[in-house]
C-alpha atoms as a PDB file:
ATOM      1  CA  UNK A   1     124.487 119.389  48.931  1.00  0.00           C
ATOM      2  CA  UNK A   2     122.713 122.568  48.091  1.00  0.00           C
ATOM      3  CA  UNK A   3     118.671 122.791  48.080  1.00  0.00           C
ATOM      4  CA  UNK A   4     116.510 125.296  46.892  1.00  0.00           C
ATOM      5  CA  UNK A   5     113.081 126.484  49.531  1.00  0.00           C
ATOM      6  CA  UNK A   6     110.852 125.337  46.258  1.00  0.00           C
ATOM      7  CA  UNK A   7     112.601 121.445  46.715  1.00  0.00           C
ATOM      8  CA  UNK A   8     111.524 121.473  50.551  1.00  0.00           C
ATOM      9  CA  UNK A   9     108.351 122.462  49.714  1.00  0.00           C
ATOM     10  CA  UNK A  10     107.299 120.297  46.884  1.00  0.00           C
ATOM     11  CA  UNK A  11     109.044 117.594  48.813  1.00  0.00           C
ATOM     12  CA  UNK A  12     111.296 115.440  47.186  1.00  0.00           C
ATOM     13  CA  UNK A  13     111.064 114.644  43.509  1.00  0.00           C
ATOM     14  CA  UNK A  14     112.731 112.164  41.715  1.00  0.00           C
ATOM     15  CA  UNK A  15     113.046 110.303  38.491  1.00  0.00           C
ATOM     16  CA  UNK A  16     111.398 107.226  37.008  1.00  0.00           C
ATOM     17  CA  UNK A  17     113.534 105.488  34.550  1.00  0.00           C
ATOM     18  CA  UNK A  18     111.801 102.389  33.573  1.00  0.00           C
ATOM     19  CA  UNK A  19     114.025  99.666  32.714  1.00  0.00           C
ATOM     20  CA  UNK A  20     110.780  97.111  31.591  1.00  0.00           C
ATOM     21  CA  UNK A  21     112.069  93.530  31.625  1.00  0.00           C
ATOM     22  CA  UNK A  22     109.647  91.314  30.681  1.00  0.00           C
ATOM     23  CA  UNK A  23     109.883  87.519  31.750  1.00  0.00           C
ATOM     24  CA  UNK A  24     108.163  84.998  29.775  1.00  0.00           C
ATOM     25  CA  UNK A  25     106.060  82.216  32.300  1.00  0.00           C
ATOM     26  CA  UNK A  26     104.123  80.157  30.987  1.00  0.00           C
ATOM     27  CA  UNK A  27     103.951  81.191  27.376  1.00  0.00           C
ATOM     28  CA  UNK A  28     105.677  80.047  24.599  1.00  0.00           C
ATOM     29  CA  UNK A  29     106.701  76.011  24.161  1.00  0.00           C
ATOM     30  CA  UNK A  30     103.618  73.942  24.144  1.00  0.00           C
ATOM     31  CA  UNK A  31     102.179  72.391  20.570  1.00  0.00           C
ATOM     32  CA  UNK A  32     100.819  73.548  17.455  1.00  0.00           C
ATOM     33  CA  UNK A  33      97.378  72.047  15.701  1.00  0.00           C
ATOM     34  CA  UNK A  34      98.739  69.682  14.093  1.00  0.00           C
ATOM     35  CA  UNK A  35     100.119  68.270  17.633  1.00  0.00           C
ATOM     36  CA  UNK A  36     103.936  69.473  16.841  1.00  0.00           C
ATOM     37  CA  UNK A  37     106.086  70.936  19.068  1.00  0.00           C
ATOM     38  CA  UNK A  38     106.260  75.084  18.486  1.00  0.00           C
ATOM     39  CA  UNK A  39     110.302  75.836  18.177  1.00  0.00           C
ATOM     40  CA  UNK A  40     110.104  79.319  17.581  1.00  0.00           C
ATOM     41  CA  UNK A  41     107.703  81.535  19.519  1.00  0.00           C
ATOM     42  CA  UNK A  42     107.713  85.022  19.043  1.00  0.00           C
ATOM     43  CA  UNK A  43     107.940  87.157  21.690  1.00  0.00           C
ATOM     44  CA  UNK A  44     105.199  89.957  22.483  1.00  0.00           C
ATOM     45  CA  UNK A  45     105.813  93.564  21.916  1.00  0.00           C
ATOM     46  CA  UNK A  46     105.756  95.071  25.686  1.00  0.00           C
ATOM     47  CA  UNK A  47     105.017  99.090  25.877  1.00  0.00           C
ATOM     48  CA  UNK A  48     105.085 100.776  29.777  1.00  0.00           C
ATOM     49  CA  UNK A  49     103.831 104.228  30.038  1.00  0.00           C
ATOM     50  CA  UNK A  50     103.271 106.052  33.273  1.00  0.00           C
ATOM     51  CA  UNK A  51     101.275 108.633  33.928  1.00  0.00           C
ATOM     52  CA  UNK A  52     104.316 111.201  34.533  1.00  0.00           C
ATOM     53  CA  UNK A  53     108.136 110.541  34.751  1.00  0.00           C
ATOM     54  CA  UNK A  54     108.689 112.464  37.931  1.00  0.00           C
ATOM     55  CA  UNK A  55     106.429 112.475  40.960  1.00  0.00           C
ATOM     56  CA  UNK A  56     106.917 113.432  44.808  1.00  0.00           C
ATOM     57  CA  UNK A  57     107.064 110.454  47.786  1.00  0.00           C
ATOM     58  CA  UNK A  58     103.728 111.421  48.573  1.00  0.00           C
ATOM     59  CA  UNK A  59     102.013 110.884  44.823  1.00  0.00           C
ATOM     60  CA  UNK A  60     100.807 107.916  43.339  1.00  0.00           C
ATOM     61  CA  UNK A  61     102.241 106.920  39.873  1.00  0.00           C
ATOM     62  CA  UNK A  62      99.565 105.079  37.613  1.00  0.00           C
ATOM     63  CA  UNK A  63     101.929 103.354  34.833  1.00  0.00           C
ATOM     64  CA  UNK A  64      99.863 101.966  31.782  1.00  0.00           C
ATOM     65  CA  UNK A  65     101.132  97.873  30.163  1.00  0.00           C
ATOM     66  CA  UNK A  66     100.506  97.451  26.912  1.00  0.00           C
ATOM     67  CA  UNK A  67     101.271  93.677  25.434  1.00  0.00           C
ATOM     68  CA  UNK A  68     100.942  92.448  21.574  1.00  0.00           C
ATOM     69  CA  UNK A  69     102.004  89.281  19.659  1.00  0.00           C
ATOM     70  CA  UNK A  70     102.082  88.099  16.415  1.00  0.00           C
ATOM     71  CA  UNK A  71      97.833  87.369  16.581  1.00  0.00           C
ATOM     72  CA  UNK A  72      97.029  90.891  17.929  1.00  0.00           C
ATOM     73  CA  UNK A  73      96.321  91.751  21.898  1.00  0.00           C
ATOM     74  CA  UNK A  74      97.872  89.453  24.474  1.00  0.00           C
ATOM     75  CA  UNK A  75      96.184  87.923  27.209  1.00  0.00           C
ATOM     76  CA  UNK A  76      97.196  87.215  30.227  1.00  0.00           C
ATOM     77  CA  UNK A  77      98.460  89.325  33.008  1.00  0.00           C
ATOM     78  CA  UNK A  78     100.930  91.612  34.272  1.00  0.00           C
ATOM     79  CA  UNK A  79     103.063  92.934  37.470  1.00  0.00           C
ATOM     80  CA  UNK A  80     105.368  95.754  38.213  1.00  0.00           C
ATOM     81  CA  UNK A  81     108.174  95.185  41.248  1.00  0.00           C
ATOM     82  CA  UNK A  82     110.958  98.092  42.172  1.00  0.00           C
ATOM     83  CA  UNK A  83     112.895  97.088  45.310  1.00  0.00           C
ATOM     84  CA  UNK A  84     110.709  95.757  47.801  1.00  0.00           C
ATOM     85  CA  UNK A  85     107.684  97.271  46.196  1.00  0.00           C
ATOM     86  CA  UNK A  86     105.433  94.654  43.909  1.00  0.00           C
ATOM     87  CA  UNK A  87     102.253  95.112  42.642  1.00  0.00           C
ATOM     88  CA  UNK A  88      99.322  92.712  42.663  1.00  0.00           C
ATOM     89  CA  UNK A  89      98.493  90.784  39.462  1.00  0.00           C
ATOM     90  CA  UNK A  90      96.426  92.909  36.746  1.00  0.00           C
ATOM     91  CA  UNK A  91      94.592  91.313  34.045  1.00  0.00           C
ATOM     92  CA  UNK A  92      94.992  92.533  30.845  1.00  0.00           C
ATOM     93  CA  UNK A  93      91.945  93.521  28.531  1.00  0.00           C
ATOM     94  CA  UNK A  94      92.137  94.146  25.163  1.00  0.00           C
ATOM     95  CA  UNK A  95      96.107  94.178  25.481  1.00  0.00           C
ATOM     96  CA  UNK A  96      96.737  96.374  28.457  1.00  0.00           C
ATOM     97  CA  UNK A  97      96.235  97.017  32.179  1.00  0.00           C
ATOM     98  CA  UNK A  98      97.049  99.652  34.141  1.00  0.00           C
ATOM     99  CA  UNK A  99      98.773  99.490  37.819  1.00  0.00           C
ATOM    100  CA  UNK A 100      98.888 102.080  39.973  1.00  0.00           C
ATOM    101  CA  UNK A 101     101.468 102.411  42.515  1.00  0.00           C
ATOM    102  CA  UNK A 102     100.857 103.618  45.878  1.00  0.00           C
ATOM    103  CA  UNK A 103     102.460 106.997  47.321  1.00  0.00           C
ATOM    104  CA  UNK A 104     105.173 106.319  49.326  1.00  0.00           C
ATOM    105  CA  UNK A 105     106.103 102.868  47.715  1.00  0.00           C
ATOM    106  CA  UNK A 106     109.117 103.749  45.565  1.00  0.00           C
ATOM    107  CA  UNK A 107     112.473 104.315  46.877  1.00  0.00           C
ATOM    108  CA  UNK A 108     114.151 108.244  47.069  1.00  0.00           C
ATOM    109  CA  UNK A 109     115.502 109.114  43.623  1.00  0.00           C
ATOM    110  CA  UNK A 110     115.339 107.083  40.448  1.00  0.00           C
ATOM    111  CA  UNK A 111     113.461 103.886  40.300  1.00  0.00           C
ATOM    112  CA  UNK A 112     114.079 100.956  38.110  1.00  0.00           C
ATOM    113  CA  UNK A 113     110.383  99.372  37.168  1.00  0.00           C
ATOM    114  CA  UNK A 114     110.535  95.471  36.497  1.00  0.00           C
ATOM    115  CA  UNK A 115     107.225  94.828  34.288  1.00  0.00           C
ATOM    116  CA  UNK A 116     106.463  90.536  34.349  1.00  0.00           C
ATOM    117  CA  UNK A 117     104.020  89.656  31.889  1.00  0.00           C
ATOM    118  CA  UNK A 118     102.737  86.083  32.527  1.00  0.00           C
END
């Protein structure tokens, strides 16, 4: 495998590609006013943004969660897990919450992001 001398110096850089797969806990289910059961809930709209879509081993990535249902912002909370790295729980305000993942915490090359909204 060939490297170039600007490679070794920036260290190694890889690739985020965020597959966001959002697991429902908790919502959903539950009654309506009038005491019925709900049989259809609709299911937020999810948006993940980080901060750049290729850093180095020894950068941070902060990686913005954006959540919206049928009534406007969501409420709630949110995590992000890649391999054995997960992040602790943020609250979200005003539909969103950002999480930023320490240097060193994602795995060499490109990194599938797991976003749980609860």
């Amino acid at each position: 495998m060939r490297h170039s001398r600007l490679n070794r110096s920036a260290g190694i850089v890889f690739a985020l590609f965020l597959l966001m797969v959002l697991a429902f806990v908790g919502c959903g289910g539950g009654s309506g006013a009038s005491g019925a059961p709900v049989s259809n809930p609709v299911a937020p709209a999810v948006s993940v943004k980080p901060a750049s879509s290729s850093i180095t081993t020894a950068q941070s990535l902060s990686v913005t969660i954006a959540v919206s249902g049928s009534n406007g912002a969501a409420t709630g909370a949110v995590t992000l897990a890649s391999g054995s790295y997960t992040s602790s729980s943020a609250t979200l305000s005003s539909g969103s919450a950002t999480i930023t993942i320490p240097a060193g915490s994602l795995s060499v090359g490109a990194a599938t992001l797991t976003a749980t909204y609860k």
